[in-house]
PDB file of N, CA and C in Angstrom:
ATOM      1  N   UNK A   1     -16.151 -52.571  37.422  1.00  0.00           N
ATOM      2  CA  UNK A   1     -16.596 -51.360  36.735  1.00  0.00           C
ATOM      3  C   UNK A   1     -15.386 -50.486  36.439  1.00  0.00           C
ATOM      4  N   UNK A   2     -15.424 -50.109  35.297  1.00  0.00           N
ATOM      5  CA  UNK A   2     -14.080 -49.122  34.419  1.00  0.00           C
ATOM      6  C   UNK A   2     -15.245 -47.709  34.126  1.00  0.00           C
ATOM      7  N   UNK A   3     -14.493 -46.655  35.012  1.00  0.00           N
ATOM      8  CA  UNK A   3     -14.579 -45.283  33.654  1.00  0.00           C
ATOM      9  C   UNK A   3     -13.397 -45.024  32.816  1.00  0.00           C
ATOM     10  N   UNK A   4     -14.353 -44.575  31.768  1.00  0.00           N
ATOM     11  CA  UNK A   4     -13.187 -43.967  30.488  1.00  0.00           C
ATOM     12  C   UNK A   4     -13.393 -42.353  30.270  1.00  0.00           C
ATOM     13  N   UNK A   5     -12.521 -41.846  30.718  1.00  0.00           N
ATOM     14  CA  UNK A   5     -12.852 -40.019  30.692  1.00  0.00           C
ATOM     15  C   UNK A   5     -11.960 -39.816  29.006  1.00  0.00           C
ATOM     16  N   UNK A   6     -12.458 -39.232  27.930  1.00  0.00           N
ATOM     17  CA  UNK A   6     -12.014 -38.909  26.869  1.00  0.00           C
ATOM     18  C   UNK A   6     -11.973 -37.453  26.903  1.00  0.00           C
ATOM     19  N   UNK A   7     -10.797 -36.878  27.268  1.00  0.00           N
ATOM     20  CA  UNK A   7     -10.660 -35.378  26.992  1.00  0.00           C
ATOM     21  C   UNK A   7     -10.033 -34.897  26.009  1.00  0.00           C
ATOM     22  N   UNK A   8     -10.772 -33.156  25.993  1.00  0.00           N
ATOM     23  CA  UNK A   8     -11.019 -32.975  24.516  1.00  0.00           C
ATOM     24  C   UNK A   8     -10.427 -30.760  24.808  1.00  0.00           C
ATOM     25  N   UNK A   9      -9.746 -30.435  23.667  1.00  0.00           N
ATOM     26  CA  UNK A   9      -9.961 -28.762  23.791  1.00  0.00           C
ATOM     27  C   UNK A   9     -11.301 -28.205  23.537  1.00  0.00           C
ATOM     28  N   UNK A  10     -11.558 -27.324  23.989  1.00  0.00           N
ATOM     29  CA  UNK A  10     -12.920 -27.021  23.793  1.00  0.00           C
ATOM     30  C   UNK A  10     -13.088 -26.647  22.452  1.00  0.00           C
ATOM     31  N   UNK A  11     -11.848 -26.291  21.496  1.00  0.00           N
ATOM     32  CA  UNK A  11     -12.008 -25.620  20.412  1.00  0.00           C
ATOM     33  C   UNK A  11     -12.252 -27.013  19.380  1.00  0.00           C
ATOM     34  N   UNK A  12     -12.096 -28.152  19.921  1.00  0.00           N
ATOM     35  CA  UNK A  12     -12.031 -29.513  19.187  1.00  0.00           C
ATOM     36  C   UNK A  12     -13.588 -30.203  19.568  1.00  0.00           C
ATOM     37  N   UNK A  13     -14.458 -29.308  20.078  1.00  0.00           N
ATOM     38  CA  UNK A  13     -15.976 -30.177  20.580  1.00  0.00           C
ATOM     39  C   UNK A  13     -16.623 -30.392  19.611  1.00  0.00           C
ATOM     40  N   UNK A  14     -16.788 -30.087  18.479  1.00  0.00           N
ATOM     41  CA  UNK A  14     -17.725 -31.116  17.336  1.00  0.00           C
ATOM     42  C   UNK A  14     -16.787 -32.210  17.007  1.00  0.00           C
ATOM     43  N   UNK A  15     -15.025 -32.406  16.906  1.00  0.00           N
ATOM     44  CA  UNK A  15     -14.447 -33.319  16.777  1.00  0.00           C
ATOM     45  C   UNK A  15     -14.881 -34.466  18.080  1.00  0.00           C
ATOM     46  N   UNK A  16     -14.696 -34.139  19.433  1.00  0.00           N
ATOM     47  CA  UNK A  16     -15.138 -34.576  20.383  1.00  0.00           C
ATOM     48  C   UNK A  16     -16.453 -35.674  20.705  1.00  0.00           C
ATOM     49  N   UNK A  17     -17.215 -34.557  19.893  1.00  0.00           N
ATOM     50  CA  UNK A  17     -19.163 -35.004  19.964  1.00  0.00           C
ATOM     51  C   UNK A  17     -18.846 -36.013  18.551  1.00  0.00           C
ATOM     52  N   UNK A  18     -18.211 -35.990  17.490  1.00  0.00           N
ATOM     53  CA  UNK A  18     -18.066 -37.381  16.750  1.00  0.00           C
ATOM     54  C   UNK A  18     -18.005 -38.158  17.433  1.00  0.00           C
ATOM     55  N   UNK A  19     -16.687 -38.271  18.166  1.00  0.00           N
ATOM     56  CA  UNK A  19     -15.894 -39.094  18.661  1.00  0.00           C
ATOM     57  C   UNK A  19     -17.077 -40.315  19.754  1.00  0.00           C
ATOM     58  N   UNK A  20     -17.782 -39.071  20.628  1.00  0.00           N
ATOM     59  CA  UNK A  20     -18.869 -39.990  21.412  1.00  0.00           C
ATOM     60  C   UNK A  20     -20.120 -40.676  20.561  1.00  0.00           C
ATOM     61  N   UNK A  21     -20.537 -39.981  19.522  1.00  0.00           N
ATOM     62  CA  UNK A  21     -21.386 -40.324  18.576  1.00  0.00           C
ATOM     63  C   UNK A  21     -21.002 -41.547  17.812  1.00  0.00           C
ATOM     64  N   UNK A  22     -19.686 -42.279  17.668  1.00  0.00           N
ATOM     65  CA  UNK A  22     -19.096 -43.512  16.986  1.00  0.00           C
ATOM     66  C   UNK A  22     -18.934 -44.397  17.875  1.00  0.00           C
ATOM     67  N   UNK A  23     -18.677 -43.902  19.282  1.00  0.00           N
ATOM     68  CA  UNK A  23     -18.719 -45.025  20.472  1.00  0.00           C
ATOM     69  C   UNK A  23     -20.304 -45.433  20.215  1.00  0.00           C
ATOM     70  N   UNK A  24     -21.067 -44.297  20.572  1.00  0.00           N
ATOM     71  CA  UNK A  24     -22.577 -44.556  21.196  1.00  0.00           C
ATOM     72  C   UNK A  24     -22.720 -45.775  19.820  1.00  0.00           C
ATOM     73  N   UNK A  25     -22.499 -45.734  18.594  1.00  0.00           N
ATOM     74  CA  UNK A  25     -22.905 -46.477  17.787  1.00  0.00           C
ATOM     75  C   UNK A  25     -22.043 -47.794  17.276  1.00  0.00           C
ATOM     76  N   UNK A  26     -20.844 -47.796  17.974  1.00  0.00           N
ATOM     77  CA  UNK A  26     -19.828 -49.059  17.539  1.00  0.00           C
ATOM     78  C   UNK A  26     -19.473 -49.759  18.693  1.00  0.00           C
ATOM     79  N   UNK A  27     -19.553 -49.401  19.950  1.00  0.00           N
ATOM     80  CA  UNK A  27     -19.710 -50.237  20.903  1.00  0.00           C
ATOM     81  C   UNK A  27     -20.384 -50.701  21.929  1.00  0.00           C
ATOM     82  N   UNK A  28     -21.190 -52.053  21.930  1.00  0.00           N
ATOM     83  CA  UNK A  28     -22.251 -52.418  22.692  1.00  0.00           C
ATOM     84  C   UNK A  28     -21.316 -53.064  23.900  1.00  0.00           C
ATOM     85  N   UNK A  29     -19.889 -53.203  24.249  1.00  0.00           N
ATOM     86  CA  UNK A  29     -19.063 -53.157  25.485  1.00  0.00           C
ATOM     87  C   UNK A  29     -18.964 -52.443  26.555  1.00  0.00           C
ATOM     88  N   UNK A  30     -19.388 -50.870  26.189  1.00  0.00           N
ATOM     89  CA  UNK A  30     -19.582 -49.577  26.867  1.00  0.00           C
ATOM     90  C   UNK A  30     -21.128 -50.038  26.959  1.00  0.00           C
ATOM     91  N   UNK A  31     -21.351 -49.415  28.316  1.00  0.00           N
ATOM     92  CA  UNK A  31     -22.749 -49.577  29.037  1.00  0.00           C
ATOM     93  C   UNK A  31     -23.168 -48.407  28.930  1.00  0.00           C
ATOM     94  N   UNK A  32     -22.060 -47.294  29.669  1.00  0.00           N
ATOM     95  CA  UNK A  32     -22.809 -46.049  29.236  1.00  0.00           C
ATOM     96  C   UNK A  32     -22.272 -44.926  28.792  1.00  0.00           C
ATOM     97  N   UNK A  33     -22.285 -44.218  27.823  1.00  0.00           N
ATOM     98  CA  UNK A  33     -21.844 -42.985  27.324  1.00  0.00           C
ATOM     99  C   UNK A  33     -22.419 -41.528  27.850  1.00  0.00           C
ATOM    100  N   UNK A  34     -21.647 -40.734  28.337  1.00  0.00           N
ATOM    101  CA  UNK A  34     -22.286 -39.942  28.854  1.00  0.00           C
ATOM    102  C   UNK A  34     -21.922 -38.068  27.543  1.00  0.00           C
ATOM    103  N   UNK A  35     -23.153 -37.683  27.741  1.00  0.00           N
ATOM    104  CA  UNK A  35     -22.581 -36.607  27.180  1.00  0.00           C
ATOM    105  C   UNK A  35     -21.470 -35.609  27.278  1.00  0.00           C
ATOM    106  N   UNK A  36     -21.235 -34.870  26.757  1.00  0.00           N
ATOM    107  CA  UNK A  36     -19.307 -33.820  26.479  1.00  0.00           C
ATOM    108  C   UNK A  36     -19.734 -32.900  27.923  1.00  0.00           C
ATOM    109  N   UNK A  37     -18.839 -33.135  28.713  1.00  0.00           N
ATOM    110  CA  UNK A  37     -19.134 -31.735  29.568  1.00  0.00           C
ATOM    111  C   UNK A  37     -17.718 -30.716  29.329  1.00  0.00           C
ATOM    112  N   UNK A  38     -18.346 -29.390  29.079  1.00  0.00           N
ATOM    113  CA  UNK A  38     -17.869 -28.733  28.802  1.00  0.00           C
ATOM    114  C   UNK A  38     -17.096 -27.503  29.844  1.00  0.00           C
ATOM    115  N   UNK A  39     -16.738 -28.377  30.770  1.00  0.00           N
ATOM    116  CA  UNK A  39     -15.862 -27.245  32.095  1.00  0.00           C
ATOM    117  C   UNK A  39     -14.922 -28.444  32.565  1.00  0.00           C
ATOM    118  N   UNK A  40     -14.395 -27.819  33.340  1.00  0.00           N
ATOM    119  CA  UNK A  40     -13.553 -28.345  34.215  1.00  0.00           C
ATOM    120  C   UNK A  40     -14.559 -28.680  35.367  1.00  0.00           C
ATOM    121  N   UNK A  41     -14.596 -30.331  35.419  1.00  0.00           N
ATOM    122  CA  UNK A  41     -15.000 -31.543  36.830  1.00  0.00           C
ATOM    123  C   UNK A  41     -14.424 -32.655  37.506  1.00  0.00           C
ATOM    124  N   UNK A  42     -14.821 -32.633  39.170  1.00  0.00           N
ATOM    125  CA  UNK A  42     -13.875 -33.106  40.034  1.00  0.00           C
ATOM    126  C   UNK A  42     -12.396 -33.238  39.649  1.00  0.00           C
ATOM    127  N   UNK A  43     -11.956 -34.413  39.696  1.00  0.00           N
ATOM    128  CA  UNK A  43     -10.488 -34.256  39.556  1.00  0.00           C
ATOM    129  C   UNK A  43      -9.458 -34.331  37.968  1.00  0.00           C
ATOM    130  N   UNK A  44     -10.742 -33.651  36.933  1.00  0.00           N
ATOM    131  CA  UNK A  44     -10.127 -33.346  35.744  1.00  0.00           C
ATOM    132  C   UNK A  44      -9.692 -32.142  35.167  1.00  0.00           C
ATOM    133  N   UNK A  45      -8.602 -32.136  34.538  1.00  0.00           N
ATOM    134  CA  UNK A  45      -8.003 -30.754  33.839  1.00  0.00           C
ATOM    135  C   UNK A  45      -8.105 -30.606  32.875  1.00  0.00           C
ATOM    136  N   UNK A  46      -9.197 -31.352  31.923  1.00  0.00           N
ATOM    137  CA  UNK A  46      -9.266 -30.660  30.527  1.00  0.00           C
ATOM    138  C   UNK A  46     -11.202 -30.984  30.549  1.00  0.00           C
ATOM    139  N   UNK A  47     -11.493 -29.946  30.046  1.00  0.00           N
ATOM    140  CA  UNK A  47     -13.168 -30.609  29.614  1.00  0.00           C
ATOM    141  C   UNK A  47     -12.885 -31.971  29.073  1.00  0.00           C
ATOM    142  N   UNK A  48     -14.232 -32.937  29.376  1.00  0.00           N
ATOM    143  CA  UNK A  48     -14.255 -34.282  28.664  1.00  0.00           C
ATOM    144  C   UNK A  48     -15.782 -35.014  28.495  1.00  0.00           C
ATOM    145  N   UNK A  49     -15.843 -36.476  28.442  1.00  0.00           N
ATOM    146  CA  UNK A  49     -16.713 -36.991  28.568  1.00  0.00           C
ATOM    147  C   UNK A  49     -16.127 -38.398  29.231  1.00  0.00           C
ATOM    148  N   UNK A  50     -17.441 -38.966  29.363  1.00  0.00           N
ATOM    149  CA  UNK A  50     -16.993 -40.183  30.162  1.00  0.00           C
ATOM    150  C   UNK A  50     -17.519 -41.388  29.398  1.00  0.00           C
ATOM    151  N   UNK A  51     -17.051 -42.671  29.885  1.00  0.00           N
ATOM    152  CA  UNK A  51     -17.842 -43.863  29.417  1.00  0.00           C
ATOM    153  C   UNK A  51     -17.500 -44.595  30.728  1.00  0.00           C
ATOM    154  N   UNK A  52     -18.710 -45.721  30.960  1.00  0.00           N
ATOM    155  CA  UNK A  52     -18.589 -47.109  32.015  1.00  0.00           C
ATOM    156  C   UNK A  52     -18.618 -47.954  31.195  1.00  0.00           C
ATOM    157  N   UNK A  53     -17.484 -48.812  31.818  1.00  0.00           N
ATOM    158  CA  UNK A  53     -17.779 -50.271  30.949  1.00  0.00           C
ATOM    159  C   UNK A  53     -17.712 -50.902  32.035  1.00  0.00           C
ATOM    160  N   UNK A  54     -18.560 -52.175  32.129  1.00  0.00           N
ATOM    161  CA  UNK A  54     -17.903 -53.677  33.279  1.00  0.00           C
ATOM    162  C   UNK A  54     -16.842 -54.008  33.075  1.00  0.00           C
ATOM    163  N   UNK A  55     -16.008 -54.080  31.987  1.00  0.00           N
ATOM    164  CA  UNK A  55     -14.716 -54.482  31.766  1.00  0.00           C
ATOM    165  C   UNK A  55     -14.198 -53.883  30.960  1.00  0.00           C
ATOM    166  N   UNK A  56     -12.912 -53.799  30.780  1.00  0.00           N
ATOM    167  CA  UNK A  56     -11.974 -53.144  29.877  1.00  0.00           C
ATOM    168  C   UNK A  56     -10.719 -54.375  29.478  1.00  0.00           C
ATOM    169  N   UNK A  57     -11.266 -54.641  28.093  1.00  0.00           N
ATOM    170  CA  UNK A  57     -10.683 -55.611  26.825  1.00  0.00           C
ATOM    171  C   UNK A  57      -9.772 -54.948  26.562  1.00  0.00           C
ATOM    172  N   UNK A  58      -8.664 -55.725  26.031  1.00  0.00           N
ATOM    173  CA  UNK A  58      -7.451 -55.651  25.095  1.00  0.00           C
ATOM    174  C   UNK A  58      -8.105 -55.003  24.173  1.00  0.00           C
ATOM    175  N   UNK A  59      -8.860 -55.507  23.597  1.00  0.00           N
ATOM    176  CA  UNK A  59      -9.422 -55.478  22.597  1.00  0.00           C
ATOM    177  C   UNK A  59      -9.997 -54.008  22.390  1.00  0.00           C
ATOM    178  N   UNK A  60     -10.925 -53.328  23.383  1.00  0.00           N
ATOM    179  CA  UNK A  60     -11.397 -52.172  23.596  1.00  0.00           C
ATOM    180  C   UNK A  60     -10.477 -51.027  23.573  1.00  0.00           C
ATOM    181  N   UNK A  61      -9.406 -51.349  24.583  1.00  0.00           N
ATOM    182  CA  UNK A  61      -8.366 -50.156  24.437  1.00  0.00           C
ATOM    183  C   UNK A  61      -7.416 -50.337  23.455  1.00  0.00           C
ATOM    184  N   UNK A  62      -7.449 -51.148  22.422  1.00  0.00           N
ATOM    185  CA  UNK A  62      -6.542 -50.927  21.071  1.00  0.00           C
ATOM    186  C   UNK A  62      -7.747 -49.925  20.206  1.00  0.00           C
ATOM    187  N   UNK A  63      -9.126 -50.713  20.154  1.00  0.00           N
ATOM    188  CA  UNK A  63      -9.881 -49.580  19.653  1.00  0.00           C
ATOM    189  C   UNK A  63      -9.939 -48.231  19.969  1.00  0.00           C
ATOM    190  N   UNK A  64     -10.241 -47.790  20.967  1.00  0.00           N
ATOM    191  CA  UNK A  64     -10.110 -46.315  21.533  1.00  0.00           C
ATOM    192  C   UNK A  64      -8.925 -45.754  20.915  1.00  0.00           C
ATOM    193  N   UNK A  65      -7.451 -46.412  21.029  1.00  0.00           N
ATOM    194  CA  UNK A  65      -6.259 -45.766  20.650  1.00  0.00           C
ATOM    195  C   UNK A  65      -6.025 -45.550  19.341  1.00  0.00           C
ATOM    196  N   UNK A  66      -7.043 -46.307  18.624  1.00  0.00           N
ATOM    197  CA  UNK A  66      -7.255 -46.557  17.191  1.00  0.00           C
ATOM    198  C   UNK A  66      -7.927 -44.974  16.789  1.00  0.00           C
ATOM    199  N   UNK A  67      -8.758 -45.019  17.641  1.00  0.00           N
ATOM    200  CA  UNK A  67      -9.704 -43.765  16.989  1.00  0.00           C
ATOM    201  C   UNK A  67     -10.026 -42.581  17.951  1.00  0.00           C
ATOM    202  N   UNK A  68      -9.152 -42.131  18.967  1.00  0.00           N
ATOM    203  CA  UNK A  68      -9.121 -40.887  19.316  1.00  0.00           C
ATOM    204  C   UNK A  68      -8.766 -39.840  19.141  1.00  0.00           C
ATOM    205  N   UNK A  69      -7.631 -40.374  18.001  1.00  0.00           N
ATOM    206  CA  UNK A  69      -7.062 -38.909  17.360  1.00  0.00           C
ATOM    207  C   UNK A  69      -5.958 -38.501  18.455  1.00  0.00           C
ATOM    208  N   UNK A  70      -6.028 -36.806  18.559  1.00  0.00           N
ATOM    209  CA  UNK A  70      -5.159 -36.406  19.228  1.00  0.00           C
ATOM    210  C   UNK A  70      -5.782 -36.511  20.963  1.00  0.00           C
ATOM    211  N   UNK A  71      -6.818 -37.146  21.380  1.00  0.00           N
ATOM    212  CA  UNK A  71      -6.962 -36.921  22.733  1.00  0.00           C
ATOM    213  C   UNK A  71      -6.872 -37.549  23.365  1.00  0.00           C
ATOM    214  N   UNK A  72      -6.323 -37.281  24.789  1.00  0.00           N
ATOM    215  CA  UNK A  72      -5.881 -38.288  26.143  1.00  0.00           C
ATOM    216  C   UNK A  72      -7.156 -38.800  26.483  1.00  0.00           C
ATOM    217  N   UNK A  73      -6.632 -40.091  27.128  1.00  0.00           N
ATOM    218  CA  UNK A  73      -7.914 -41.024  27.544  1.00  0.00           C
ATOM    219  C   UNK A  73      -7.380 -41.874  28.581  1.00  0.00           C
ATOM    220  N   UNK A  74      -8.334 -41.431  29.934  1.00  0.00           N
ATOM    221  CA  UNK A  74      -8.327 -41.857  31.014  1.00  0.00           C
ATOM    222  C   UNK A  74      -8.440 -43.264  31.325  1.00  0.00           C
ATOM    223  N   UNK A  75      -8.280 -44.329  30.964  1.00  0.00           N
ATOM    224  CA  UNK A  75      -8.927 -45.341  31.806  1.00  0.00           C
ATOM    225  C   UNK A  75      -8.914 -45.667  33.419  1.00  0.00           C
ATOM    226  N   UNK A  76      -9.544 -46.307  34.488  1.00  0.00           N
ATOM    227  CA  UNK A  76      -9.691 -46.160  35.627  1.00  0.00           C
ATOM    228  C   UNK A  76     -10.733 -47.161  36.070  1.00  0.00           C
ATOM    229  N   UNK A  77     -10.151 -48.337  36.913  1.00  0.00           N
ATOM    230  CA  UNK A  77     -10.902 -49.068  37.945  1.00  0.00           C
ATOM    231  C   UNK A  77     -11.965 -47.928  38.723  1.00  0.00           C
ATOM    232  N   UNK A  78     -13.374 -48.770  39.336  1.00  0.00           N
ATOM    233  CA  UNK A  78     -13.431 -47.820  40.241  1.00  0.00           C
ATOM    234  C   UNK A  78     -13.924 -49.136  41.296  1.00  0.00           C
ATOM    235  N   UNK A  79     -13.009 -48.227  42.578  1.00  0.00           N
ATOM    236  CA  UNK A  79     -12.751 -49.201  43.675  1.00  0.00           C
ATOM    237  C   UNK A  79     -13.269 -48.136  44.806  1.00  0.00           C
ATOM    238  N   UNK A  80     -13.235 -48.109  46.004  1.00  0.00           N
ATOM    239  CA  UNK A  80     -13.049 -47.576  47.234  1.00  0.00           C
ATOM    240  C   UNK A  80     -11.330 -46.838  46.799  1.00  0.00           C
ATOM    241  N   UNK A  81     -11.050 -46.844  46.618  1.00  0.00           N
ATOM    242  CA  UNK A  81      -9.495 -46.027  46.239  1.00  0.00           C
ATOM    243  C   UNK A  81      -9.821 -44.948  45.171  1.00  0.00           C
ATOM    244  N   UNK A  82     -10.127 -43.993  45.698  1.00  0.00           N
ATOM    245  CA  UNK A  82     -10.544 -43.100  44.148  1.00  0.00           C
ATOM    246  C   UNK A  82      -8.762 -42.496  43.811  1.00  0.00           C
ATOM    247  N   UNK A  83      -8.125 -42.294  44.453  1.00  0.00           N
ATOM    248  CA  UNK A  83      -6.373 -41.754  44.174  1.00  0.00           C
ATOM    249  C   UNK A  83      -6.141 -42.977  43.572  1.00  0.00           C
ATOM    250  N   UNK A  84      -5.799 -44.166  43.976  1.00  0.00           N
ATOM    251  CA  UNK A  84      -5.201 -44.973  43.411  1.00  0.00           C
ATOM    252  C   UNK A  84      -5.921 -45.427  42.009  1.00  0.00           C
ATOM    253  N   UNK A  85      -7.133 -45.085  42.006  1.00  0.00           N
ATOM    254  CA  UNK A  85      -7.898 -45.859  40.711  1.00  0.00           C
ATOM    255  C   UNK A  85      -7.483 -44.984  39.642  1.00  0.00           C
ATOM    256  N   UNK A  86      -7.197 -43.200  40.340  1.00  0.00           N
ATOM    257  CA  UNK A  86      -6.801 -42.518  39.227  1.00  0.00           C
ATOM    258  C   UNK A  86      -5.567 -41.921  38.742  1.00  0.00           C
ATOM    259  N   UNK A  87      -4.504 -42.737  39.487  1.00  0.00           N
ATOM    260  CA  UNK A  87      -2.954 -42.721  39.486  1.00  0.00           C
ATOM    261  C   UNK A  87      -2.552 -44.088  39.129  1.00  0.00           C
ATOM    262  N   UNK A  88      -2.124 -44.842  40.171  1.00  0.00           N
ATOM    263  CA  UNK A  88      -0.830 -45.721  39.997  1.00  0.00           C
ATOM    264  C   UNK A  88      -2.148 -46.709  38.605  1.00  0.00           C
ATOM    265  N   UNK A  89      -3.611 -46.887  39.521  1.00  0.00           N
ATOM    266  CA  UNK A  89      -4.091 -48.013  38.780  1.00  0.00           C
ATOM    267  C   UNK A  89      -4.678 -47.628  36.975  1.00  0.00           C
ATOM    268  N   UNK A  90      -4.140 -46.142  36.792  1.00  0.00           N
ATOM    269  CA  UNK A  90      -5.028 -45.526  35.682  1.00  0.00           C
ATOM    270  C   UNK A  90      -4.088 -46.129  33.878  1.00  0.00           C
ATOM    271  N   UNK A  91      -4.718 -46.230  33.037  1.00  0.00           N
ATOM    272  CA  UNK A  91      -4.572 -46.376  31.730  1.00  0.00           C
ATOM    273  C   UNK A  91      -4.604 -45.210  31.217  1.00  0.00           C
ATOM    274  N   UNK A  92      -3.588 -44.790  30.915  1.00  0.00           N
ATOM    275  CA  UNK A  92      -3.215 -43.450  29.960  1.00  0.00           C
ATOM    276  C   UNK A  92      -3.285 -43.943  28.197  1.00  0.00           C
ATOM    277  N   UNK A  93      -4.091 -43.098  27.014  1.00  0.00           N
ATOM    278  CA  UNK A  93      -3.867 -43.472  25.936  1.00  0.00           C
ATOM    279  C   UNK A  93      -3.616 -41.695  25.543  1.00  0.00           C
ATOM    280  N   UNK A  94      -2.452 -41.666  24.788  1.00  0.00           N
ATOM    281  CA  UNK A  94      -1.761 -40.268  24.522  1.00  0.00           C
ATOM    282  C   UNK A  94      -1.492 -39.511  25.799  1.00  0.00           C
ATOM    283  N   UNK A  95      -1.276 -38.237  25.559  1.00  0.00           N
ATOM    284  CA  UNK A  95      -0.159 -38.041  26.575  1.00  0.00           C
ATOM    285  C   UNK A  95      -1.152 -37.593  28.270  1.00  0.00           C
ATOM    286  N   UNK A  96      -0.491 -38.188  28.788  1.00  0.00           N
ATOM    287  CA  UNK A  96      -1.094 -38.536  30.177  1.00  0.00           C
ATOM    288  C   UNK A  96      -1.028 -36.715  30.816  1.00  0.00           C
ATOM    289  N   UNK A  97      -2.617 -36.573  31.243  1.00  0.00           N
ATOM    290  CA  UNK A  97      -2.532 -35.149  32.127  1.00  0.00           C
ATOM    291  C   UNK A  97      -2.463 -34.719  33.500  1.00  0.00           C
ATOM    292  N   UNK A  98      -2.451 -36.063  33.698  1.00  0.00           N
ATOM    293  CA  UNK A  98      -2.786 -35.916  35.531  1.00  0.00           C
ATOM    294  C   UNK A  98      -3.990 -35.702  35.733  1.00  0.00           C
ATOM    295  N   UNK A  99      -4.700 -35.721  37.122  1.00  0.00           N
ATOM    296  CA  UNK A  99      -5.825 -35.102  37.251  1.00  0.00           C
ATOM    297  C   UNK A  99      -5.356 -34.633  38.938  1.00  0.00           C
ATOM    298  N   UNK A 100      -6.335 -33.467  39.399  1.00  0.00           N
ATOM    299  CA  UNK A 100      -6.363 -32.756  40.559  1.00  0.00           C
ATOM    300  C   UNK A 100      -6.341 -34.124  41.655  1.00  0.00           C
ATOM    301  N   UNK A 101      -4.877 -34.460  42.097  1.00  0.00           N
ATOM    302  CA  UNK A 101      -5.165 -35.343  43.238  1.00  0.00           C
ATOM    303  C   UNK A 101      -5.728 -35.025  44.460  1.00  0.00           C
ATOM    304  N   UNK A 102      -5.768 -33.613  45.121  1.00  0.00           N
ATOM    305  CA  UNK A 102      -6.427 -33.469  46.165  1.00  0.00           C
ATOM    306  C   UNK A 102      -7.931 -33.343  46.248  1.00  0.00           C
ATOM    307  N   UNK A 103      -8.752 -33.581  44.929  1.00  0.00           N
ATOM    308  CA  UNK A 103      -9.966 -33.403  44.771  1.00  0.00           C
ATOM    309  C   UNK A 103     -10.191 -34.887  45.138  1.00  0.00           C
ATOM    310  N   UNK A 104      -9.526 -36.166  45.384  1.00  0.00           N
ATOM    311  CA  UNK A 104      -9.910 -37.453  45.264  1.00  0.00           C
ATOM    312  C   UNK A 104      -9.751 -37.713  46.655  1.00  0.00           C
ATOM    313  N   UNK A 105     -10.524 -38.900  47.055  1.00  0.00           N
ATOM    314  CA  UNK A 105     -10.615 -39.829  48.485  1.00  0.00           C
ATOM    315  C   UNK A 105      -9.330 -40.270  48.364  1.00  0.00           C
ATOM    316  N   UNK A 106      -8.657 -40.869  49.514  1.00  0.00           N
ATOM    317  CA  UNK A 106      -7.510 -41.452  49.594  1.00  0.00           C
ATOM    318  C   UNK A 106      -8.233 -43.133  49.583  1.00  0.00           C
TER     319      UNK A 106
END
């Protein structure tokens, strides 16, 4: 299991709500799309949204990088390691933000 956190400025959320609106409809790889949340959650620093996939394709993350525009995109195993799934093991697409490491399990 992969999350994909797609973060977004808040002043960019109808660009954003496209952005999930072309997943929800161009990829049956993503299991689940979740709607834009609009604050700051657990160990993220920009509002975002999320996606699960069972796997994460070559193929998938050339798409995403294809069509996010200007926003960073998380990719992330999820293991029993929530630090490591969202550091050493994470997929950065544009410029990487970090997220709050002390909000995560070791």
């Amino acid at each position: 299991m992969y999350h994909i956190h797609v973060y977004f400025p808040l002043q960019q959320k109808e660009k954003a709500q496209s952005l999930n609106d072309l997943i929800r409809q161009q990829r049956q790889d993503v299991a689940q799309v979740f709607p834009l949340v609009c604050k700051l959650v657990g160990p993220h620093k920009m509002p975002m949204f999320e996606l699960h996939a069972q796997s994460v394709s070559d193929e998938l993350v050339a798409w995403l990088d294809s069509v996010r525009g200007e926003f960073s995109v998380l990719i992330h195993p999820v293991t029993e390691q929530e630090l490591r799934d969202h550091t050493e093991s994470a997929i950065w697409l544009g410029r990487e933000l970090g997220v709050f490491e002390e909000k995560l399990d070791v």
